[in-house]
Protein backbone atom coordinates (compact mmCIF):
# COMPACT_ATOMS: atom_id res chain seq x y z
CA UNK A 1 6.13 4.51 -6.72
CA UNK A 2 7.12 5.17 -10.23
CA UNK A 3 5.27 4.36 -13.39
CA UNK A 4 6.31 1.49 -15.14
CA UNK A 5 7.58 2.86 -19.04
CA UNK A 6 5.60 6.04 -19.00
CA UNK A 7 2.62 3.83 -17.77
CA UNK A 8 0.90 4.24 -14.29
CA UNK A 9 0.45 0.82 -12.67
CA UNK A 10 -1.67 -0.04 -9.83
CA UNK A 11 -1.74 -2.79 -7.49
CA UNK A 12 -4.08 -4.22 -5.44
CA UNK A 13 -2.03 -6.78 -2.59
CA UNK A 14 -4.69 -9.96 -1.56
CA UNK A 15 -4.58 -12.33 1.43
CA UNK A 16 -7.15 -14.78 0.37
CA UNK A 17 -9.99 -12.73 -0.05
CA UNK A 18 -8.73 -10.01 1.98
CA UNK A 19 -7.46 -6.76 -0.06
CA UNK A 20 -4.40 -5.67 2.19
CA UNK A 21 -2.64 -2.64 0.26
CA UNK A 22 -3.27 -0.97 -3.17
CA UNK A 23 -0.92 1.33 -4.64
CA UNK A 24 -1.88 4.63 -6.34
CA UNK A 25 1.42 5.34 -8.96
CA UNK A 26 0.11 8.79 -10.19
CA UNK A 27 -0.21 9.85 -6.70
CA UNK A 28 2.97 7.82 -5.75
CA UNK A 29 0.89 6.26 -2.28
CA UNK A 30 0.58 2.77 -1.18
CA UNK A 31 -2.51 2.81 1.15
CA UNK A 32 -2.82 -0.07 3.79
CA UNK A 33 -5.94 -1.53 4.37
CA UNK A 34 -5.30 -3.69 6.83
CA UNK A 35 -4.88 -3.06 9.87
CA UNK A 36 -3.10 -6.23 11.06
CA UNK A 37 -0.49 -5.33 8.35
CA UNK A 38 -0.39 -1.73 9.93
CA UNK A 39 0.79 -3.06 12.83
CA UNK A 40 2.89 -5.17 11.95
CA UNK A 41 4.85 -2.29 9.77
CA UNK A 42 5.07 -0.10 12.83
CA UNK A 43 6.57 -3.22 14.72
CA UNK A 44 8.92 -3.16 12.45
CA UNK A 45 10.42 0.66 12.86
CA UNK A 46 8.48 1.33 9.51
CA UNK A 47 6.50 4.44 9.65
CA UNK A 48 2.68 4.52 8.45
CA UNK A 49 1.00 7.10 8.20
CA UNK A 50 -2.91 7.55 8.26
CA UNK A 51 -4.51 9.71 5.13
CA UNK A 52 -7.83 10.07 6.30
């Protein structure tokens, strides 16, 4: 991720209620939440990785 203008943005991604990804642009991350999403990703041929 890259800041927008110098500033760091963050996102937070909602299905309904559900949070599904948020995105941490100082850390440049995206983190998943959801683990429907997850697998869907890695259906895909994208990789995801876990950071805990």
């Amino acid at each position: 991720m890259e800041s927008l203008d110098g500033i760091e943005a963050y996102f937070a991604f909602m299905n309904g209620k559900e949070e599904i990804l948020y995105t941490i642009t100082h850390e440049r991350e995206t983190r998943i939440i959801s683990k429907a999403l997850t697998q869907e990703l890695r259906q895909n041929g994208y990789e995801v990785y876990s950071y805990r």
